[in-house]
Protein backbone atom coordinates (compact mmCIF):
# COMPACT_ATOMS: atom_id res chain seq x y z
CA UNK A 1 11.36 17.69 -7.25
CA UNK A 2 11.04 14.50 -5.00
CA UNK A 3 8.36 12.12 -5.98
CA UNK A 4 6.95 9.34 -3.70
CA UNK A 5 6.95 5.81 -5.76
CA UNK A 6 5.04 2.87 -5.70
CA UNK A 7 6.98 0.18 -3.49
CA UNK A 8 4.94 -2.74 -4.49
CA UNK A 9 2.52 -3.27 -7.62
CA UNK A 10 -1.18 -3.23 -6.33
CA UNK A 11 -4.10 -1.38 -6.33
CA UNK A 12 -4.23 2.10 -4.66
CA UNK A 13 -6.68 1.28 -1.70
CA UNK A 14 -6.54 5.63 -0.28
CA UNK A 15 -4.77 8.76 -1.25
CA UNK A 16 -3.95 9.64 2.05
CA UNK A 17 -2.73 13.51 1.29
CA UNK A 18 -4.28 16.82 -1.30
CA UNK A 19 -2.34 19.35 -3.56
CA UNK A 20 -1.04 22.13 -1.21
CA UNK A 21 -0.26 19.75 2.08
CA UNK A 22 3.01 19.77 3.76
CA UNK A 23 4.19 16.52 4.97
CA UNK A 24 7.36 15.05 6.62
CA UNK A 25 9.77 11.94 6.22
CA UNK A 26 7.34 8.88 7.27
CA UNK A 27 4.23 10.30 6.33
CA UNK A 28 1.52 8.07 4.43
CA UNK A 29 0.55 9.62 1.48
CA UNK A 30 -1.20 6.92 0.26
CA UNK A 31 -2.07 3.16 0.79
CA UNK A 32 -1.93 0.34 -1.64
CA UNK A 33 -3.68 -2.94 -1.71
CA UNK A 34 -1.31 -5.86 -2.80
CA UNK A 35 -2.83 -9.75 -2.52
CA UNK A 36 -5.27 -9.14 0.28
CA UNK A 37 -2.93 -6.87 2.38
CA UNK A 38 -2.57 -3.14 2.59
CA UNK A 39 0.21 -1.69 2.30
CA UNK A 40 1.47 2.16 3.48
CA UNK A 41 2.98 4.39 1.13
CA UNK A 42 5.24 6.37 3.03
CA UNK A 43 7.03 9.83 1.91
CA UNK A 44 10.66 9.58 2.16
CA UNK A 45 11.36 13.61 1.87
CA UNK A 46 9.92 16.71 3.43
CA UNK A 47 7.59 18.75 1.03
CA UNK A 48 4.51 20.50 -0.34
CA UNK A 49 2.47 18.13 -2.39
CA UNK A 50 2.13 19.97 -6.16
CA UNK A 51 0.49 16.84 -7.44
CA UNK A 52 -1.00 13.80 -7.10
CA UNK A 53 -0.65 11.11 -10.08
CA UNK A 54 -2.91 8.46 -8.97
CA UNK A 55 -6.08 8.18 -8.24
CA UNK A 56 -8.45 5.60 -6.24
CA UNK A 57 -8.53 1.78 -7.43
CA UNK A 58 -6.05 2.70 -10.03
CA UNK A 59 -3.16 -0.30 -10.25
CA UNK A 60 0.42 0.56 -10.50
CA UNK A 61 3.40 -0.80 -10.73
CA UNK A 62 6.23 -0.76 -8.64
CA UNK A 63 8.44 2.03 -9.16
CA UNK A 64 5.38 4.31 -10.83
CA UNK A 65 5.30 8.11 -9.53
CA UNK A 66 2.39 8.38 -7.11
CA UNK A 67 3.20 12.03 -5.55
CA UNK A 68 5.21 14.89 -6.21
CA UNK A 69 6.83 16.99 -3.61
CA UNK A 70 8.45 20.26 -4.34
């Protein structure tokens, strides 16, 4: 299964997507907020989402699973 990382360490500002939606290459699935600026979280991969491992004004670090896609 694909899963949609963290680019940048921040705060996650939206989750932009819900269990059960399909979504394409360039979709936001969620958008983080890193020193004052937000930043779009962007799927890389085609999919269904089957979860979602963050949650509003939660921070994460770069590299941390925010989605999975199956």
């Amino acid at each position: 299964m694909p899963n949609v990382e963290a680019h940048i360490t921040g705060i996650v500002w939206s989750v932009d997507c819900e269990v059960g939606q399909e979504v394409k290459e360039g979709d936001t699935v969620a958008m983080l907020e890193s020193m004052k600026m937000e930043m779009p979280v962007e799927t890389e991969y085609d999919g269904t989402v089957s979860e979602i491992k963050c949650e509003v004004g939660q921070s994460v670090k770069e590299g941390d699973v925010l989605v999975v896609l199956e």
